[in-house]
N, C-alpha and C. Protein backbone atom coordinates (compact mmCIF):
# COMPACT_ATOMS: atom_id res chain seq x y z
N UNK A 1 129.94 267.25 113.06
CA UNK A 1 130.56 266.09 113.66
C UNK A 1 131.59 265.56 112.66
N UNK A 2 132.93 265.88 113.04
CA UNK A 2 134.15 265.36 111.89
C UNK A 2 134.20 263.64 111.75
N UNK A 3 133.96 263.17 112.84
CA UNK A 3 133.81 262.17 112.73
C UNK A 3 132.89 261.29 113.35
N UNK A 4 131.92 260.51 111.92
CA UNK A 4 130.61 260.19 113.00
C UNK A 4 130.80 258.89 113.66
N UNK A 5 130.00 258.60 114.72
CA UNK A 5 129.79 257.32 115.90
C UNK A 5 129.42 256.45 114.19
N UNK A 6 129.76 255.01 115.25
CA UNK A 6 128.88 253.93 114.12
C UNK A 6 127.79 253.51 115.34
N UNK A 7 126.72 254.60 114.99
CA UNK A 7 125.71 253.80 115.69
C UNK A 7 124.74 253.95 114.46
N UNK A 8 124.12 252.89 115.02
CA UNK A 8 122.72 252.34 114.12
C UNK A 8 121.57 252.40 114.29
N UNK A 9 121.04 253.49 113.94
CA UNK A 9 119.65 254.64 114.03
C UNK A 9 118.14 253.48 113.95
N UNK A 10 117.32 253.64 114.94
CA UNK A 10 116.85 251.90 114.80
C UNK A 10 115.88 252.51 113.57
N UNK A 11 114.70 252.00 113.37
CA UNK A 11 114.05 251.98 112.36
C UNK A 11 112.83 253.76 112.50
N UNK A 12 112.81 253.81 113.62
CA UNK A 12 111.73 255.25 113.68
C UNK A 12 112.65 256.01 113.92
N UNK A 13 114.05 255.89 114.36
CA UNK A 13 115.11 256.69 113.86
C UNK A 13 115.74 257.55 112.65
N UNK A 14 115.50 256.19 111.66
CA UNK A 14 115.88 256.31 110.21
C UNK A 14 114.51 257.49 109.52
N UNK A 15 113.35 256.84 110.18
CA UNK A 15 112.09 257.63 109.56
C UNK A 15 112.50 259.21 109.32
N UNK A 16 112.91 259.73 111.04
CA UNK A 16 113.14 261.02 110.97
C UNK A 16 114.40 261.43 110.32
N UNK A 17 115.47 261.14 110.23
CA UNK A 17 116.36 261.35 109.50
C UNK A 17 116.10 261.78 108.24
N UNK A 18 115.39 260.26 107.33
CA UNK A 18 114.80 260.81 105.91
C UNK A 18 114.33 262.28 105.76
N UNK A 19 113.66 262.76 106.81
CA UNK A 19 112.73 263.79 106.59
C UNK A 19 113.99 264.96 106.74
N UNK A 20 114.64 264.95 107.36
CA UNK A 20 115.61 266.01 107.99
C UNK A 20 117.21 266.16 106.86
N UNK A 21 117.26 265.01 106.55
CA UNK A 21 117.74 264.57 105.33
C UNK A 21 117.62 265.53 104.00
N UNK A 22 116.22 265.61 103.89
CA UNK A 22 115.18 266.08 102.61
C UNK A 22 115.45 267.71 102.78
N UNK A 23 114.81 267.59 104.30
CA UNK A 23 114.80 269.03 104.66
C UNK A 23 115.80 269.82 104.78
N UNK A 24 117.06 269.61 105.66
CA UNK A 24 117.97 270.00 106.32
C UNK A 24 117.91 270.38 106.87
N UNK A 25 117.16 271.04 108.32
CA UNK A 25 116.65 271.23 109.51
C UNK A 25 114.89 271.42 109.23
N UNK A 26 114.73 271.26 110.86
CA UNK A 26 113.01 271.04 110.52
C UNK A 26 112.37 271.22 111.83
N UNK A 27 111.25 271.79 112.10
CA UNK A 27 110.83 271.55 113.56
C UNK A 27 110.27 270.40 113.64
N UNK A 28 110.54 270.19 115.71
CA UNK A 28 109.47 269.05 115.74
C UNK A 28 108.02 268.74 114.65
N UNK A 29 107.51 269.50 114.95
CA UNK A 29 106.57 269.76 113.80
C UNK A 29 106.01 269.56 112.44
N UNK A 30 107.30 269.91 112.15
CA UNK A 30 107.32 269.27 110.76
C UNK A 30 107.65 268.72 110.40
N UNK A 31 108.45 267.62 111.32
CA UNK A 31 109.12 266.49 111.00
C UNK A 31 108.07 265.29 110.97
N UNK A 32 107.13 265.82 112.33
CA UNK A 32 105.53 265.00 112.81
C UNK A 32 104.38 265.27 111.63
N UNK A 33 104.41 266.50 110.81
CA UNK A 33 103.43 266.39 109.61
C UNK A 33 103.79 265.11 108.91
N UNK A 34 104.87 265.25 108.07
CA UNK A 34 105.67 264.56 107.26
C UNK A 34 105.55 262.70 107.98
N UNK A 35 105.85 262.51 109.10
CA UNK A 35 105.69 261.20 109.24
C UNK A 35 103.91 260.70 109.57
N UNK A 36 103.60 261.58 109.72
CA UNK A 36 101.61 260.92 109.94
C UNK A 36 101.43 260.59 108.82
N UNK A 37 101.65 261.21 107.50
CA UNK A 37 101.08 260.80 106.37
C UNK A 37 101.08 259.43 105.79
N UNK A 38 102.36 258.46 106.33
CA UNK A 38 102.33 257.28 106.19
C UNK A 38 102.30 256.57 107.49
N UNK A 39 101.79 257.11 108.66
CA UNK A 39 101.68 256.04 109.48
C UNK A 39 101.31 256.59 110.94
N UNK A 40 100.37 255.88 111.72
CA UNK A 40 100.25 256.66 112.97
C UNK A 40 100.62 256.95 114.23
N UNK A 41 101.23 258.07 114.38
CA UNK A 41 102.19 258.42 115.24
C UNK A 41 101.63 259.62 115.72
N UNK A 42 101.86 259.30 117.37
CA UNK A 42 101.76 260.95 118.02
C UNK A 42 102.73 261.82 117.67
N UNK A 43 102.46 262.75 118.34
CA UNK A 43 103.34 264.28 118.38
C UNK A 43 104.33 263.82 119.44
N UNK A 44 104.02 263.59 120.42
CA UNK A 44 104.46 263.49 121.71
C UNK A 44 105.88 262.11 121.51
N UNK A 45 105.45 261.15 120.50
CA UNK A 45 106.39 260.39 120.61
C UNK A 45 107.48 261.08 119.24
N UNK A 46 106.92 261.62 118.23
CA UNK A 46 108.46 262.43 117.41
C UNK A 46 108.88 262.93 118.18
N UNK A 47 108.32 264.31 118.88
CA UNK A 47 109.21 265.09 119.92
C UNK A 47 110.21 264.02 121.02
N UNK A 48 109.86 263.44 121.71
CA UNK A 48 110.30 262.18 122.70
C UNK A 48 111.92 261.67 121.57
N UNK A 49 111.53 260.79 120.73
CA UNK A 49 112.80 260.07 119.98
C UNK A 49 113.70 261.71 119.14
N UNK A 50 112.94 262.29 118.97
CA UNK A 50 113.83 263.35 118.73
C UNK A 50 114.80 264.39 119.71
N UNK A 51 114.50 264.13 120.61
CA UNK A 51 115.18 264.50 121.90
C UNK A 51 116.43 263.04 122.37
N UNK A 52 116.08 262.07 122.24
CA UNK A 52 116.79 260.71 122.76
C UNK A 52 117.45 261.03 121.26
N UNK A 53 117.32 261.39 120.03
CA UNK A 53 118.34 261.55 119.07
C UNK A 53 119.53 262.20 119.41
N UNK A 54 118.85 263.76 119.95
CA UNK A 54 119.69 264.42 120.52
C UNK A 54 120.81 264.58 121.14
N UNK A 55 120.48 263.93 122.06
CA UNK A 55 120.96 262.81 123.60
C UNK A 55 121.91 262.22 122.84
N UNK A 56 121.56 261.03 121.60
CA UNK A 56 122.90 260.39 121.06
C UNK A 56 123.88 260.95 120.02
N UNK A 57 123.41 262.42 119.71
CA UNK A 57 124.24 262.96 119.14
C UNK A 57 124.02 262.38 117.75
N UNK A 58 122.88 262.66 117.22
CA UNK A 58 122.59 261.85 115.56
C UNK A 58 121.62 263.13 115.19
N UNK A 59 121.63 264.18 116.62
CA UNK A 59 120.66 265.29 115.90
C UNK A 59 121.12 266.60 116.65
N UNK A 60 121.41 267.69 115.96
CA UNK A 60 121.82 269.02 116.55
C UNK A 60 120.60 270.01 117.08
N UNK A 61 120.19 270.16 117.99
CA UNK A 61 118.98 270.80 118.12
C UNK A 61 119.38 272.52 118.72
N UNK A 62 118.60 273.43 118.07
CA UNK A 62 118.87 275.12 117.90
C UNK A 62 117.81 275.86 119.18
N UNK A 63 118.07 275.98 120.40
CA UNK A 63 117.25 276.55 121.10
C UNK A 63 117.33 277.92 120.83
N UNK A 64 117.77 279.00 120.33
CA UNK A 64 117.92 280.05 120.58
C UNK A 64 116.60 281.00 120.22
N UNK A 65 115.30 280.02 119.60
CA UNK A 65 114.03 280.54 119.61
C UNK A 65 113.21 279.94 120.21
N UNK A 66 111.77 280.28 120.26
CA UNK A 66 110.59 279.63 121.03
C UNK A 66 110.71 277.85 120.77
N UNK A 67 111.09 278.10 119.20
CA UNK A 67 110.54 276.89 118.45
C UNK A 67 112.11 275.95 118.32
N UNK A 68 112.21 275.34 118.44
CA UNK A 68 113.31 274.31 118.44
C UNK A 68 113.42 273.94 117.03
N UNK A 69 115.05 274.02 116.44
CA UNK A 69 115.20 273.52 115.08
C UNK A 69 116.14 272.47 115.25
N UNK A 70 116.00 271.12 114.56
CA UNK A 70 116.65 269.69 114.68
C UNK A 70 117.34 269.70 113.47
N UNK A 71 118.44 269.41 113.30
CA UNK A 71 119.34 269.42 111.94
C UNK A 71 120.12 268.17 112.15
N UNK A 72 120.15 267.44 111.48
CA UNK A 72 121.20 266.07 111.54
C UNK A 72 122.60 265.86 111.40
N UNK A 73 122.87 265.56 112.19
CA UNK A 73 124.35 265.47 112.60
C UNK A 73 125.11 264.44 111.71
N UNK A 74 124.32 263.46 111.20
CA UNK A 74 125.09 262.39 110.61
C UNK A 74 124.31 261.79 108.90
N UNK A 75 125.25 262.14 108.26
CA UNK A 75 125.06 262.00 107.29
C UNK A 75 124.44 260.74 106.24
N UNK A 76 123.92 261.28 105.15
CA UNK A 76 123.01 259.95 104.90
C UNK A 76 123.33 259.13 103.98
N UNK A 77 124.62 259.58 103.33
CA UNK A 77 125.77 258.74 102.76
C UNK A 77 126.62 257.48 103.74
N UNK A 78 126.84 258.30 105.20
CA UNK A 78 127.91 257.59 105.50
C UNK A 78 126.96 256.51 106.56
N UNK A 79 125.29 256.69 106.59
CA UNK A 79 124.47 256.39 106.85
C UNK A 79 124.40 254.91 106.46
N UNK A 80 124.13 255.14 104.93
CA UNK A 80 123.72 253.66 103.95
C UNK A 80 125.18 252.89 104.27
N UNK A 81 126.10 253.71 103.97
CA UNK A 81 127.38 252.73 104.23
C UNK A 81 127.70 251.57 105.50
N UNK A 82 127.32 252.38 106.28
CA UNK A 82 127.33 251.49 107.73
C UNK A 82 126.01 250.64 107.62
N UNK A 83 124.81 250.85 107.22
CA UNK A 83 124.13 249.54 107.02
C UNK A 83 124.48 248.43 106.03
N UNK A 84 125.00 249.13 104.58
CA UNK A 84 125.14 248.57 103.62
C UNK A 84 126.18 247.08 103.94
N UNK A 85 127.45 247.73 104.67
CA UNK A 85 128.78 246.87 105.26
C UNK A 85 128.08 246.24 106.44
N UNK A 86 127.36 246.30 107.37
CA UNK A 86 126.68 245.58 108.01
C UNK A 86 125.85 244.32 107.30
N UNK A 87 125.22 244.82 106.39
CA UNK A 87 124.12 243.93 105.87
C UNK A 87 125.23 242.66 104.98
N UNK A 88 126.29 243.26 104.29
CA UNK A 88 127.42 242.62 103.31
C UNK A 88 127.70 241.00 104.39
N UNK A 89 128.34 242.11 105.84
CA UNK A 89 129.13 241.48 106.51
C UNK A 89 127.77 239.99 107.34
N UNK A 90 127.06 240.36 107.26
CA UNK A 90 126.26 239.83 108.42
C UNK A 90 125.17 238.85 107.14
N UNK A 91 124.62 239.12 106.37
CA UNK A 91 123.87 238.49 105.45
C UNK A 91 124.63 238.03 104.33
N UNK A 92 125.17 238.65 103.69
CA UNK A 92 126.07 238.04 102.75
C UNK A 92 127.58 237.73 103.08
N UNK A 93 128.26 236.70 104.26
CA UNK A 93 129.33 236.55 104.39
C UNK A 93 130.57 237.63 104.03
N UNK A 94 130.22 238.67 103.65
CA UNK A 94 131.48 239.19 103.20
C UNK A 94 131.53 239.84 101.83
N UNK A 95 130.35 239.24 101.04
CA UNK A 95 130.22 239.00 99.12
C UNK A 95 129.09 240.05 98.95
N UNK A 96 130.14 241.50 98.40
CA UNK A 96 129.39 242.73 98.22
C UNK A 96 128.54 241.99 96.92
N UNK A 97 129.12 241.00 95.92
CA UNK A 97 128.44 240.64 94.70
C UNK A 97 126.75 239.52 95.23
N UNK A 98 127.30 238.89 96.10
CA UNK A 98 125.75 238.09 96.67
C UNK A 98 125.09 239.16 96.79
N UNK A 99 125.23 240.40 97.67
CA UNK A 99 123.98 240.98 97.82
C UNK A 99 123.68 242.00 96.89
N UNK A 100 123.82 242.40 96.12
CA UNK A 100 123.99 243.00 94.84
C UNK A 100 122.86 241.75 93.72
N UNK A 101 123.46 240.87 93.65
CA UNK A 101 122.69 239.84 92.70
C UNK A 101 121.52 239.63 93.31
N UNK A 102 121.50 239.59 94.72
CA UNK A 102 120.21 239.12 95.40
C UNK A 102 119.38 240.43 95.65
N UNK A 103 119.65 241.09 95.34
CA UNK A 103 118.64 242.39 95.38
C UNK A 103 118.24 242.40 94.16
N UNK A 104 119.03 242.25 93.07
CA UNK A 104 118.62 242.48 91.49
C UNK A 104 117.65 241.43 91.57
N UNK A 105 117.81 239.93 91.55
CA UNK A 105 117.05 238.78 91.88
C UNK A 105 115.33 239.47 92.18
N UNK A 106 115.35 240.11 93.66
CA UNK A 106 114.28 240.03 93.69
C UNK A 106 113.29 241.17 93.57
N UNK A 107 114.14 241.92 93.06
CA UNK A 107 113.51 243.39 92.01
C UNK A 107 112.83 243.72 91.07
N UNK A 108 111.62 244.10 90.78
CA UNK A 108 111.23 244.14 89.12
C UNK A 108 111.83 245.67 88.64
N UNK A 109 112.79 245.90 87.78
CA UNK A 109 113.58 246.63 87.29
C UNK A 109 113.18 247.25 86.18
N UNK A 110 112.99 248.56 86.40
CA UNK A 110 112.34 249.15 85.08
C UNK A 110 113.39 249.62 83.99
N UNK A 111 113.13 249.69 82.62
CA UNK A 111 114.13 249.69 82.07
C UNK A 111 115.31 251.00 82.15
N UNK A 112 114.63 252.07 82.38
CA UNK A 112 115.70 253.49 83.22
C UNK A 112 116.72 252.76 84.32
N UNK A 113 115.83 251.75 85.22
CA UNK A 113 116.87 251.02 86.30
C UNK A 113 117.94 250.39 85.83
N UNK A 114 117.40 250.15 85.00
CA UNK A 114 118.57 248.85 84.32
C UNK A 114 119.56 249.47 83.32
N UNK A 115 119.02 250.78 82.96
CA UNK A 115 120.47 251.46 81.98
C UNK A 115 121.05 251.77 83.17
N UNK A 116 120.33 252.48 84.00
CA UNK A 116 121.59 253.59 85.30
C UNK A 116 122.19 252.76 85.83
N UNK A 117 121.74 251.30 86.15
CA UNK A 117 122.69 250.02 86.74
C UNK A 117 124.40 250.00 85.45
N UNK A 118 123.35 249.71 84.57
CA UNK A 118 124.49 249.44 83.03
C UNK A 118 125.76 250.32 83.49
N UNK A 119 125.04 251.70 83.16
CA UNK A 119 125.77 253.13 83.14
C UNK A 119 127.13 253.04 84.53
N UNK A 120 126.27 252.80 85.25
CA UNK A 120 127.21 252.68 86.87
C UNK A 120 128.12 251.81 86.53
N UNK A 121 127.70 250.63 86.25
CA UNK A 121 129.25 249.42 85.99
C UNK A 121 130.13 250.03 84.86
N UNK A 122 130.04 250.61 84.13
CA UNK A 122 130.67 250.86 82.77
C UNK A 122 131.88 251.66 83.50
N UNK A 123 131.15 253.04 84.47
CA UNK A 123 131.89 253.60 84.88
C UNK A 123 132.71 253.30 85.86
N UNK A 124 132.54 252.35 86.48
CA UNK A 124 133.43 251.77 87.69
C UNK A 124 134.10 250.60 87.13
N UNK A 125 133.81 250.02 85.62
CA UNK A 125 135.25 249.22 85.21
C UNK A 125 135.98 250.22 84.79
N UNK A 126 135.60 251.25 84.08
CA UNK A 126 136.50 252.73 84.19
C UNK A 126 137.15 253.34 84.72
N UNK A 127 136.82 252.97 85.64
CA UNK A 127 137.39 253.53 87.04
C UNK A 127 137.00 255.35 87.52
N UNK A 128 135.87 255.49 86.96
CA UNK A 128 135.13 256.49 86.88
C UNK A 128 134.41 257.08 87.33
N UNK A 129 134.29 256.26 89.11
CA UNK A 129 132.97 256.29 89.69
C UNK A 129 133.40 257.15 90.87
C-alpha cells in the first residue's frame, strides 16, 4: 500500500498488528496463540476482526493454501505517527513539548532510559536524527 488510509486501528486492532508487526505474516492461529497469553479471547473472534481488518485494508490476507496467511498492510512507524499527531493535536493543544514532558512526568525512568533520551536530543540539536 504506497499510500496508507489514516484510519485508526481501534484497540484489539492494534493487539493484532503488534503480533504481525513482530512476525511479518502469521496465521490466524498464531496470531490467536500469541494474544491468549495476555488475555481472554476466542479463536473465533481473532479470525472475525482479522477478516473486518481485511475488509479495511490494514491486512493482506494469502489464500493460495489451506491455511490463510495475514501480513500487514500498514506500517508501524507510520502507525505511532498518526496516533502520536492525534494525541499532540487533541490532548496537548498542538505542544509536541507538553506531551513529551508529561509522559517523562509520569514515568519512572531507568537510567539506560534516560541516557537514550540524552543521546536522542544531542542528536536532533545536531541535526542528526
Amino acid at each position: 500500500m504506497n499510500s496508507e488510509k489514516k484510519y485508526h486501528p481501534t484497540e484489539s486492532e492494534l493487539e493484532i498488528l503488534q503480533v504481525l508487526w513482530e512476525k511479518g505474516e502469521a496465521t490466524v492461529r498464531e496470531v490467536h496463540e500469541v494474544l491468549e497469553q495476555t488475555r481472554d479471547i476466542g479463536y473465533t473472534t481473532t479470525l472475525k476482526t482479522m477478516q473486518i481488518m481485511n475488509d479495511k485494508g490494514l491486512l493482506e490476507r494469502n489464500t493460495s493454501s489451506r491455511t490463510h496467511i495475514y501480513r500487514p498492510l500498514i506500517t508501524r512507524k507510520n502507525t505511532q505517527k498518526q496516533f502520536l499527531n492525534k494525541m499532540i493535536d487533541g490532548l496537548f493543544r498542538g505542544s509536541a513539548s507538553r506531551m513529551v514532558i508529561g509522559a517523562l512526568d509520569e514515568s519512572n525512568l531507568s537510567e539506560a532510559e534516560l541516557r537514550e533520551i540524552q543521546d536522542y536530543l544531542k542528536q536532533f540539536e545536531n541535526g542528526e536524527q
